[in-house]
C-alpha atoms as a PDB file:
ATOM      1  CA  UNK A   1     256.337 201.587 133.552  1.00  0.00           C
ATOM      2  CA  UNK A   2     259.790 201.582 134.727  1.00  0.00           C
ATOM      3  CA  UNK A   3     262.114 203.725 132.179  1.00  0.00           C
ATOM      4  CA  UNK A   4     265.595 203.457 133.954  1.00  0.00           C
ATOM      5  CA  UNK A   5     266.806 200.970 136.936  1.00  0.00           C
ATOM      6  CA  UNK A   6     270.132 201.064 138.102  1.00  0.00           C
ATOM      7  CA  UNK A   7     270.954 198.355 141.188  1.00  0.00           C
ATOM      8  CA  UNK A   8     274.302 199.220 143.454  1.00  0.00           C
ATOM      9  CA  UNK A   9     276.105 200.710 140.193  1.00  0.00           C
ATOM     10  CA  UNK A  10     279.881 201.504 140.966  1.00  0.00           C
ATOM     11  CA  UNK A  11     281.987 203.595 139.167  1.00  0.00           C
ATOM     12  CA  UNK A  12     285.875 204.352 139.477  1.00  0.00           C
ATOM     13  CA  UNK A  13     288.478 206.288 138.264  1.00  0.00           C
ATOM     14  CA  UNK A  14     292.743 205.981 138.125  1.00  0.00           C
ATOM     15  CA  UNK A  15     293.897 209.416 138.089  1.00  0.00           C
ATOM     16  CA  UNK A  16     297.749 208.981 138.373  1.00  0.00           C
ATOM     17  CA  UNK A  17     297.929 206.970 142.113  1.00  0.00           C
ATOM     18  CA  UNK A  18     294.856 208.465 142.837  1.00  0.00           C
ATOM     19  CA  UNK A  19     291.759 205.926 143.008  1.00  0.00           C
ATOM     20  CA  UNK A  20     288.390 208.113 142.511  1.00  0.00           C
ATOM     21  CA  UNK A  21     285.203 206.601 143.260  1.00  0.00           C
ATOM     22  CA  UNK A  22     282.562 208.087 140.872  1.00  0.00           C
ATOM     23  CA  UNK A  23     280.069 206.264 142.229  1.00  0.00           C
ATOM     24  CA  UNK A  24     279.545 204.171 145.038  1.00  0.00           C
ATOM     25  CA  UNK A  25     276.484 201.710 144.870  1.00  0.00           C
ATOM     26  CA  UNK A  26     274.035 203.981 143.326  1.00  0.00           C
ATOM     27  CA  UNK A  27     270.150 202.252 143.092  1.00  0.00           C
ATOM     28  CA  UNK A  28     267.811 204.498 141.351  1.00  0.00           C
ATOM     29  CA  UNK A  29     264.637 204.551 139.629  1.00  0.00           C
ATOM     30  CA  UNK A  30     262.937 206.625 137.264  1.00  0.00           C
ATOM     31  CA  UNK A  31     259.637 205.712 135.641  1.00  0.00           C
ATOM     32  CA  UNK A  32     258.518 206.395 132.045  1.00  0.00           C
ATOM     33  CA  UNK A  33     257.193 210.493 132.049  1.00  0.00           C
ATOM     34  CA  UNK A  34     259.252 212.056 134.882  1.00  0.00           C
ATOM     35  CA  UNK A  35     260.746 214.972 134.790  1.00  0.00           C
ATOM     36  CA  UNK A  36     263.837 214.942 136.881  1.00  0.00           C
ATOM     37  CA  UNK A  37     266.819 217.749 137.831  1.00  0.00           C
ATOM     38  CA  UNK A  38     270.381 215.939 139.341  1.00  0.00           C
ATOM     39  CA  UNK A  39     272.154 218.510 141.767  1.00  0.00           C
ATOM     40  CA  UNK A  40     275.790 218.528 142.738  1.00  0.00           C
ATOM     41  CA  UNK A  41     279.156 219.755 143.187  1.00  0.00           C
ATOM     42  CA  UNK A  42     281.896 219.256 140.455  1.00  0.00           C
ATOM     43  CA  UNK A  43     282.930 215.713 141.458  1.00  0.00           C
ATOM     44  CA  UNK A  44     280.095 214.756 143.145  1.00  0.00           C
ATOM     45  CA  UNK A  45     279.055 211.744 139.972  1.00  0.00           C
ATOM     46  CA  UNK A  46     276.927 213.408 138.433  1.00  0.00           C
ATOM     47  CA  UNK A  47     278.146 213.779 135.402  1.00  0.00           C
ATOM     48  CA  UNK A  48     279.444 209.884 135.735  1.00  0.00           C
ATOM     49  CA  UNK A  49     275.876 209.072 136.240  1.00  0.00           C
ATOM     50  CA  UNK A  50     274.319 210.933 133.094  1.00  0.00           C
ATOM     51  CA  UNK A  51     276.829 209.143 131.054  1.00  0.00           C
ATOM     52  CA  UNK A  52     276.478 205.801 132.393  1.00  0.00           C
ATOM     53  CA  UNK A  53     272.854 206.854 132.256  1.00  0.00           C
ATOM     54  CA  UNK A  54     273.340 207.789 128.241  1.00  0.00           C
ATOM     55  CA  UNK A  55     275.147 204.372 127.373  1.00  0.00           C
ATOM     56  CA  UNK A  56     278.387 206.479 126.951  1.00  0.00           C
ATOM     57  CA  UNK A  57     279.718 205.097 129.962  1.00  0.00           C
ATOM     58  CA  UNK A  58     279.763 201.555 131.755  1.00  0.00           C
ATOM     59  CA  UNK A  59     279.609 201.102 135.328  1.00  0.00           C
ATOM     60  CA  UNK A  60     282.426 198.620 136.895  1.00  0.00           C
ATOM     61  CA  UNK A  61     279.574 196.737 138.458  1.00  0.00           C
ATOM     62  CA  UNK A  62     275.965 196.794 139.343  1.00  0.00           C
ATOM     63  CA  UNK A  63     272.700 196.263 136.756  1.00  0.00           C
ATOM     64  CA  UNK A  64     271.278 198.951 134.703  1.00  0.00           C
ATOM     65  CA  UNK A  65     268.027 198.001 132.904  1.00  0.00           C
ATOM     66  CA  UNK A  66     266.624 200.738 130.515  1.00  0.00           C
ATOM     67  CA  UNK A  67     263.137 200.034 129.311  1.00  0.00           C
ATOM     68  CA  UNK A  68     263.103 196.467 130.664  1.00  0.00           C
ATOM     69  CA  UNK A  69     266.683 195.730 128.585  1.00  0.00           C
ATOM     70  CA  UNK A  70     269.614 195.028 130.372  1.00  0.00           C
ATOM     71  CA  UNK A  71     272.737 197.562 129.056  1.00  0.00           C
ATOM     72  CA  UNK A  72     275.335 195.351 130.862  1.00  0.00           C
ATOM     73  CA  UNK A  73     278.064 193.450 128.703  1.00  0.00           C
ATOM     74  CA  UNK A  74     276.339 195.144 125.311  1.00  0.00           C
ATOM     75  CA  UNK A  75     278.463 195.580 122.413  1.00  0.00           C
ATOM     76  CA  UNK A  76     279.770 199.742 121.380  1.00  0.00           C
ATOM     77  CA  UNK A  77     277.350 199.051 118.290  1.00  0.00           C
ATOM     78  CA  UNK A  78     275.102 197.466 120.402  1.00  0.00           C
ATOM     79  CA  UNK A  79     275.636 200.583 122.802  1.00  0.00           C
ATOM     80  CA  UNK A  80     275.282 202.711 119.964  1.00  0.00           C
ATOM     81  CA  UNK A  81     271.769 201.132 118.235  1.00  0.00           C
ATOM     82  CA  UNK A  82     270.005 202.112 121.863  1.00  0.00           C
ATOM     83  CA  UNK A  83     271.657 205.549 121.878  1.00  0.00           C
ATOM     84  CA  UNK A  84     270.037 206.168 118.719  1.00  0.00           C
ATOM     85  CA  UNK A  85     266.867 204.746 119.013  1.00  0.00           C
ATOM     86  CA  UNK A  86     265.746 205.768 122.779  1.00  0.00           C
ATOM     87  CA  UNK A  87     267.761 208.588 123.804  1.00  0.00           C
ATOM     88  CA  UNK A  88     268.343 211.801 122.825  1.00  0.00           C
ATOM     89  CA  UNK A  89     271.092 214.276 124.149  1.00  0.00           C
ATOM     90  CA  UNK A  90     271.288 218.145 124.944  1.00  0.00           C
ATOM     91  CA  UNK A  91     274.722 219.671 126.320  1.00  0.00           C
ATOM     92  CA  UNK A  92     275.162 222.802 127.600  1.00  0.00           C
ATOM     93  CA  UNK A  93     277.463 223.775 124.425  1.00  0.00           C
ATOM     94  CA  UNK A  94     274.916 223.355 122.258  1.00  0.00           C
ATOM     95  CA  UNK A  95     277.716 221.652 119.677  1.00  0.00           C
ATOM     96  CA  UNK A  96     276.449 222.320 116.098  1.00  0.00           C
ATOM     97  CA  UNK A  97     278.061 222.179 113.392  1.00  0.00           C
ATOM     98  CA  UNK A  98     278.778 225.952 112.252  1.00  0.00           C
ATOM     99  CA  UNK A  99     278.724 226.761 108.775  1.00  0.00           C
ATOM    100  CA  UNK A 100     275.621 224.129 109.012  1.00  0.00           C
ATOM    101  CA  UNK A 101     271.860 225.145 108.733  1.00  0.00           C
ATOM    102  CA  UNK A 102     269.601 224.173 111.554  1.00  0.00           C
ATOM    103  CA  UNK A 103     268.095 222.078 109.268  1.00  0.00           C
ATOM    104  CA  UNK A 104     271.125 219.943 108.690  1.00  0.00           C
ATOM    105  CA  UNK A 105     272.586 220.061 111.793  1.00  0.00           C
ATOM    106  CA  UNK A 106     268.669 218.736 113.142  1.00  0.00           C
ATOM    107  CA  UNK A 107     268.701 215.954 109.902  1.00  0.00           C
ATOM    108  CA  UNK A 108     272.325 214.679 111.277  1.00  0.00           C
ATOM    109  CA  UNK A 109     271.055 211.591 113.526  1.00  0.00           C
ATOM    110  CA  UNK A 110     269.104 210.416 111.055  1.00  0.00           C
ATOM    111  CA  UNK A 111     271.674 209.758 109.067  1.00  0.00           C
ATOM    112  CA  UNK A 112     273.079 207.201 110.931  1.00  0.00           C
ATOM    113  CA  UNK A 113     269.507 205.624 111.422  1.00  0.00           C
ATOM    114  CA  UNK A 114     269.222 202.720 108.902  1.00  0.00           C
ATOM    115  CA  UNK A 115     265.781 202.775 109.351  1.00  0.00           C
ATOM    116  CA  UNK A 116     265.116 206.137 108.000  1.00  0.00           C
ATOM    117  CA  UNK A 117     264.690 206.702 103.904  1.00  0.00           C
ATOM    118  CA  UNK A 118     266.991 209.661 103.089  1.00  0.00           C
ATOM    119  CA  UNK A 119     264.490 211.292 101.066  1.00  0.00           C
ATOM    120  CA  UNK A 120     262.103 211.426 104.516  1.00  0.00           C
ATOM    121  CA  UNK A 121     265.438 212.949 106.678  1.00  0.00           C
ATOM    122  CA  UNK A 122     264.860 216.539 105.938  1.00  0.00           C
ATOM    123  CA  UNK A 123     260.856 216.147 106.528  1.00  0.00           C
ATOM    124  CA  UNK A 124     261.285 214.656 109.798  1.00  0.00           C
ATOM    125  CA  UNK A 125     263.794 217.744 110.760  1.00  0.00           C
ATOM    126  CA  UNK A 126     261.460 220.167 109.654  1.00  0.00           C
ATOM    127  CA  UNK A 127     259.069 218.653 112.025  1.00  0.00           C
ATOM    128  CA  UNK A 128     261.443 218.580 114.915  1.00  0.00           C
ATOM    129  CA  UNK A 129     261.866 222.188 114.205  1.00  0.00           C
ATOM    130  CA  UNK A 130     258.970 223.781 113.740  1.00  0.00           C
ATOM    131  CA  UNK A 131     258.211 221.955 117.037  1.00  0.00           C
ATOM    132  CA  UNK A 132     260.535 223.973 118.954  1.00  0.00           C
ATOM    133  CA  UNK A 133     259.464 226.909 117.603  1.00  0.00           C
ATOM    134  CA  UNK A 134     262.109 227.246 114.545  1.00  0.00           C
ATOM    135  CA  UNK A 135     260.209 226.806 111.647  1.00  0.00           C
ATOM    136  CA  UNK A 136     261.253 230.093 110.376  1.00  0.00           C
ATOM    137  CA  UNK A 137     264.998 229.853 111.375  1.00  0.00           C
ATOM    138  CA  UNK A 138     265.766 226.288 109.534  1.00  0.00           C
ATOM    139  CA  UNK A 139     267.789 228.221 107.041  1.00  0.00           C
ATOM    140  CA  UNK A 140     270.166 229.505 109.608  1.00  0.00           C
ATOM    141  CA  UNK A 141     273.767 228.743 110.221  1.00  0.00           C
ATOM    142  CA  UNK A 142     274.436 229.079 114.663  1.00  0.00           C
ATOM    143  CA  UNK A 143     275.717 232.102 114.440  1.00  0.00           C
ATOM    144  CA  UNK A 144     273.094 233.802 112.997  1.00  0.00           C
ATOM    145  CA  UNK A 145     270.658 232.598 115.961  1.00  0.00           C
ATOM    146  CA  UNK A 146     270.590 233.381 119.640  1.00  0.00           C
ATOM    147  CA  UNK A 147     271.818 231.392 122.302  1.00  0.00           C
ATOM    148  CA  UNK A 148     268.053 230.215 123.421  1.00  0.00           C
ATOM    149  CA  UNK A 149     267.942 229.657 119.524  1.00  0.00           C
ATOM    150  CA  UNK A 150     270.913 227.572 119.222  1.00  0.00           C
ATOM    151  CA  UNK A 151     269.453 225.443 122.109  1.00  0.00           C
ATOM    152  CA  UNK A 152     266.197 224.877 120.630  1.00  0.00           C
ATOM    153  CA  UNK A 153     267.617 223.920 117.258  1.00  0.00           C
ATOM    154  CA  UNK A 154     269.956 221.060 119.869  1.00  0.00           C
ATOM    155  CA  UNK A 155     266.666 219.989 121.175  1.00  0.00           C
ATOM    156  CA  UNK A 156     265.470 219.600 117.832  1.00  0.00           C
ATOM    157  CA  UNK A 157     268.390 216.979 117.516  1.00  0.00           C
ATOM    158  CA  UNK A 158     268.031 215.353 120.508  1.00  0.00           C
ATOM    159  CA  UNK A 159     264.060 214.838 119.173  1.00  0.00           C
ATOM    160  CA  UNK A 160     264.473 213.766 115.801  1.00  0.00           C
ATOM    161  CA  UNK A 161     264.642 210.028 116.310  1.00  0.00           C
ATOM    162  CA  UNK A 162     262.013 210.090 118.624  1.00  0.00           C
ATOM    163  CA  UNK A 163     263.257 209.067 121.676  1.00  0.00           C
ATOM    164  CA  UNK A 164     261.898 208.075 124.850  1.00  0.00           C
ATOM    165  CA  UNK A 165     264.206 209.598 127.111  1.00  0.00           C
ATOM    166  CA  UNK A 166     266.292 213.247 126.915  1.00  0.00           C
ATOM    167  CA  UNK A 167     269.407 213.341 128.826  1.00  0.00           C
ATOM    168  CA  UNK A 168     270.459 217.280 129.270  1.00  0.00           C
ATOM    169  CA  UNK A 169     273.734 218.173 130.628  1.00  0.00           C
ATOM    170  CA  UNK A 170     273.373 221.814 132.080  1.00  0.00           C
ATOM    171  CA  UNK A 171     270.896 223.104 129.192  1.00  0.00           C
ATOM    172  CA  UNK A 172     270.731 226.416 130.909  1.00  0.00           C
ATOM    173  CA  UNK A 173     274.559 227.152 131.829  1.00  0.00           C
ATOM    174  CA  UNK A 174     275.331 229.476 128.722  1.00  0.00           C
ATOM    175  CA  UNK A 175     271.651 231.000 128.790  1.00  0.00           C
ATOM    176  CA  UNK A 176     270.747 234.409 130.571  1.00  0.00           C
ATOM    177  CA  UNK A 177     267.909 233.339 133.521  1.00  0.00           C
ATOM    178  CA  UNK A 178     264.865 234.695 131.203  1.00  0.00           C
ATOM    179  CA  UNK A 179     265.892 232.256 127.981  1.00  0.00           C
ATOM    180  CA  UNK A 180     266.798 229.636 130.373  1.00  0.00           C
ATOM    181  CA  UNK A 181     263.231 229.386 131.742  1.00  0.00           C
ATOM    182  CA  UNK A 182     261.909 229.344 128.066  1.00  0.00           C
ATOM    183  CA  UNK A 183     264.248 226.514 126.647  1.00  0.00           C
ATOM    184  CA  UNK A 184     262.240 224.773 130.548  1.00  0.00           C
ATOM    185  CA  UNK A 185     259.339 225.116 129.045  1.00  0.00           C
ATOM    186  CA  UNK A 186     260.273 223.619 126.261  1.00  0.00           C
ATOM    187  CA  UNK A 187     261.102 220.528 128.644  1.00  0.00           C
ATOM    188  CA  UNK A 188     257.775 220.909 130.406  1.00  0.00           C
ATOM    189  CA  UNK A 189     255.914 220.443 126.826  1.00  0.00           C
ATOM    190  CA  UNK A 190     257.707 217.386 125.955  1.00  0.00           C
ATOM    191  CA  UNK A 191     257.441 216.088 129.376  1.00  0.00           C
ATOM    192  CA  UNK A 192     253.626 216.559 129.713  1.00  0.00           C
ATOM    193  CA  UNK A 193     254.046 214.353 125.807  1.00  0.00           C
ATOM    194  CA  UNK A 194     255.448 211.635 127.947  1.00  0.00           C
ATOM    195  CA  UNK A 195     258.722 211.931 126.764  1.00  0.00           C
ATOM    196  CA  UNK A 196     261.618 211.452 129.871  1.00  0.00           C
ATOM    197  CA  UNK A 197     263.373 214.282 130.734  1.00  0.00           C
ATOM    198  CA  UNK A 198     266.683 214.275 132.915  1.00  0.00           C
ATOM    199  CA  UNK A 199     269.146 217.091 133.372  1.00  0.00           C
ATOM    200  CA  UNK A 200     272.216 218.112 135.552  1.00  0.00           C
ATOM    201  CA  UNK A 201     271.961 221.646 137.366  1.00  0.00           C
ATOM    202  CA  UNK A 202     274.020 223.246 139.768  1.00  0.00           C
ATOM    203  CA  UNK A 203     271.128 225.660 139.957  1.00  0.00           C
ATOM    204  CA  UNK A 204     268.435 225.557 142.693  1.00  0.00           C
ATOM    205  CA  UNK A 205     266.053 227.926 141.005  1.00  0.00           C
ATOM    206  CA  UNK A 206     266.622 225.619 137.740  1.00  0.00           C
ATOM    207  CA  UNK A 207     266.051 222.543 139.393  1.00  0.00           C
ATOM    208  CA  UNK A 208     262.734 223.742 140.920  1.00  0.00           C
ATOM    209  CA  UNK A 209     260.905 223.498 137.136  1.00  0.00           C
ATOM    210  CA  UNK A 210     261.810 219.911 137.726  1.00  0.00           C
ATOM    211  CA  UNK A 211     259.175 217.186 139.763  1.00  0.00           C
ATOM    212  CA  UNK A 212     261.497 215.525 141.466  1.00  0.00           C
ATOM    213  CA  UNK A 213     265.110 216.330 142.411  1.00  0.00           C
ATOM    214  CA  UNK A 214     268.018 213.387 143.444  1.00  0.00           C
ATOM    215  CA  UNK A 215     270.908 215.388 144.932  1.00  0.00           C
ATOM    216  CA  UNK A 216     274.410 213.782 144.984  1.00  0.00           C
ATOM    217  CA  UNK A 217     277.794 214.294 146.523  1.00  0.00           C
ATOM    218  CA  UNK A 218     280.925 211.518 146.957  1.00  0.00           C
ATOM    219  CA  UNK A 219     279.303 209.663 144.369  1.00  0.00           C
ATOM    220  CA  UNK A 220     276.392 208.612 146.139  1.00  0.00           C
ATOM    221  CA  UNK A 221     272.556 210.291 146.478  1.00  0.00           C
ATOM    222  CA  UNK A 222     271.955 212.149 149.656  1.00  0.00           C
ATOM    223  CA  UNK A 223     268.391 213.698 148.719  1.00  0.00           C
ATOM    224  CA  UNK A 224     265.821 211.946 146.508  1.00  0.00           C
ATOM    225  CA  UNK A 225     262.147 213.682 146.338  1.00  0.00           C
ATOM    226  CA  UNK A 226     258.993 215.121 144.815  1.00  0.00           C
ATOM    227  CA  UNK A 227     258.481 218.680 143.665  1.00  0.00           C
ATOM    228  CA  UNK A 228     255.280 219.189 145.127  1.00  0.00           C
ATOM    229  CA  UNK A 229     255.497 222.829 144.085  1.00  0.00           C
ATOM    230  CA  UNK A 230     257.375 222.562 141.485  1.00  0.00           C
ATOM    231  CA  UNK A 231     257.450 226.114 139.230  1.00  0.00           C
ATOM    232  CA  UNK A 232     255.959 226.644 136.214  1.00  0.00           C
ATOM    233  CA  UNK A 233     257.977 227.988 133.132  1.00  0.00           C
ATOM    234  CA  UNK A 234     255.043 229.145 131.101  1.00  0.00           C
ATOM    235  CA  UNK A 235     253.375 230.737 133.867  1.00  0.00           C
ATOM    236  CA  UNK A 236     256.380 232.656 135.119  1.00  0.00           C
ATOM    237  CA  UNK A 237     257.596 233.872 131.556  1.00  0.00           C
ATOM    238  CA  UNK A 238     253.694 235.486 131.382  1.00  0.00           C
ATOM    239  CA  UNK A 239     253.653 236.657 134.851  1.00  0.00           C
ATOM    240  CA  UNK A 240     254.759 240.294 134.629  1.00  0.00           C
ATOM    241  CA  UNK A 241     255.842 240.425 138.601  1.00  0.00           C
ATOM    242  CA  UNK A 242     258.379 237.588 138.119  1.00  0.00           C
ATOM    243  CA  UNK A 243     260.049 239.015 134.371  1.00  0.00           C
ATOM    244  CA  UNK A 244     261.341 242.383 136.049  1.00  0.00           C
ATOM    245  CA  UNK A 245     262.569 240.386 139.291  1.00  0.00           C
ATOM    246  CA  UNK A 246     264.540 238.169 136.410  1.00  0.00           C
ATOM    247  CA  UNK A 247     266.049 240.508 134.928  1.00  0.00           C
ATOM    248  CA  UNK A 248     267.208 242.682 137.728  1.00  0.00           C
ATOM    249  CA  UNK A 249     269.532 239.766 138.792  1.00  0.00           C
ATOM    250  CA  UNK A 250     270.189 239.266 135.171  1.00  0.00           C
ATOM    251  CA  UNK A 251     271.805 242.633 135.037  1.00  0.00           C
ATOM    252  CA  UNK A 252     273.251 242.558 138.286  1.00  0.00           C
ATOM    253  CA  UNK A 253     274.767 239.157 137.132  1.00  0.00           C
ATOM    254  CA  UNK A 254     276.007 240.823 133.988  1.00  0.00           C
ATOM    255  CA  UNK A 255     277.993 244.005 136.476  1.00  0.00           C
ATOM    256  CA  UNK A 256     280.053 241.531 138.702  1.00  0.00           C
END
């Protein structure tokens, strides 16, 4: 089943007299169950394309078809209703709400879901969390958790509504390289559920826990393929000849 079809999307941008092209007749597509990394430069479209991608964003012109429904010339609520409903979002910020218990900041989509009782909200976030590995954290405002922590409890979020698709923007970027490859594994789990998982990485090694890899730059793709190695998270964060390599370029990382 085909999960996301985009045919010759375009996007541009006016930046004072400056015309930037975004993206320049992009055709992609990604079936229902992949797992796949974007790699670029800054200004290469990538972020352009995870927006457009997320129903933040409209192309100029081209077709974008997500689950067999056609996004173009959709309402904001419209835009909204399929946001809500069949994607969920992970950023590289994390952005909770501080002050706010995993719990709530987990139970805040639902909110805006008409189709959710309010007494089931806070069941359905437990859920999320204990999924990711929180159960015993749900209490906890963001700064009282880790960085890997306060990614989890985003991924949480981004599961609560049950989507069919996750969208990450750079997951990893604020994470040292051994929590990075656990919050992948996460991703790996829910992948191997079914669930669609995209993200953006300027990272190689990243990229490589991925099955398949499109690599942009000028707002078009230069490199689409198969991982046929691709690594595995759980494997490597049990293998004790990979942890010490990790963390030697963790702490040389940390010197520079």
């Amino acid at each position: 089943m085909i999960s996301i079809l985009l045919d010759s999307i375009n996007k541009r941008f006016t930046m004072g007299d400056t015309i930037v092209h975004a993206l320049r007749n992009v055709s992609l597509q990604i079936n229902k169950g992949e797992f796949v990394a974007i790699m670029g430069p800054s200004g290469s479209g990538k972020s352009t394309l995870m927006n457009i991608l997320g129903c933040l964003d409209i192309p100029d012109s081209g077709r974008y078809f997500l689950e067999g429904q056609s996004v173009g010339g959709l309402l904001k609520d419209q835009l909204a209703a399929i946001r809500n409903r069949k994607i969920g979002f992970v950023f590289q910020g994390f952005n909770l709400l501080a002050r706010t218990s995993a719990l709530e900041n987990v139970e805040l989509p639902l909110l805006y879901d008409q189709t959710v009782s309010s007494w089931n909200t806070k069941i359905i976030a437990q859920a999320a969390l204990q999924q990711v590995g929180l159960g015993e954290r749900m209490d906890h405002e963001p700064n009282q958790l880790s960085g890997g922590q306060q990614q989890r409890v985003a991924i949480a979020r981004a599961l609560v509504n049950a989507p069919a698709i996750i969208l990450a923007d750079e997951p990893t970027g604020n994470l040292d390289s051994v929590t990075s490859v656990s919050v992948l594994s996460l991703f790996q789990q829910l992948n191997a559920k079914g669930i669609t998982i995209i993200f953006v990485t300027h990272e190689p090694d990243v990229a490589m826990y991925a099955r398949r890899i499109i690599e942009m730059r000028d707002g078009v793709i230069l490199r689409d393929e198969m991982i046929t190695n691709h690594r595995n998270a759980q494997a490597d964060l049990l293998d004790s000849n990979w942890l010490p390599i990790v963390e030697q370029k963790r702490q040389k990382e940390n010197t520079v």
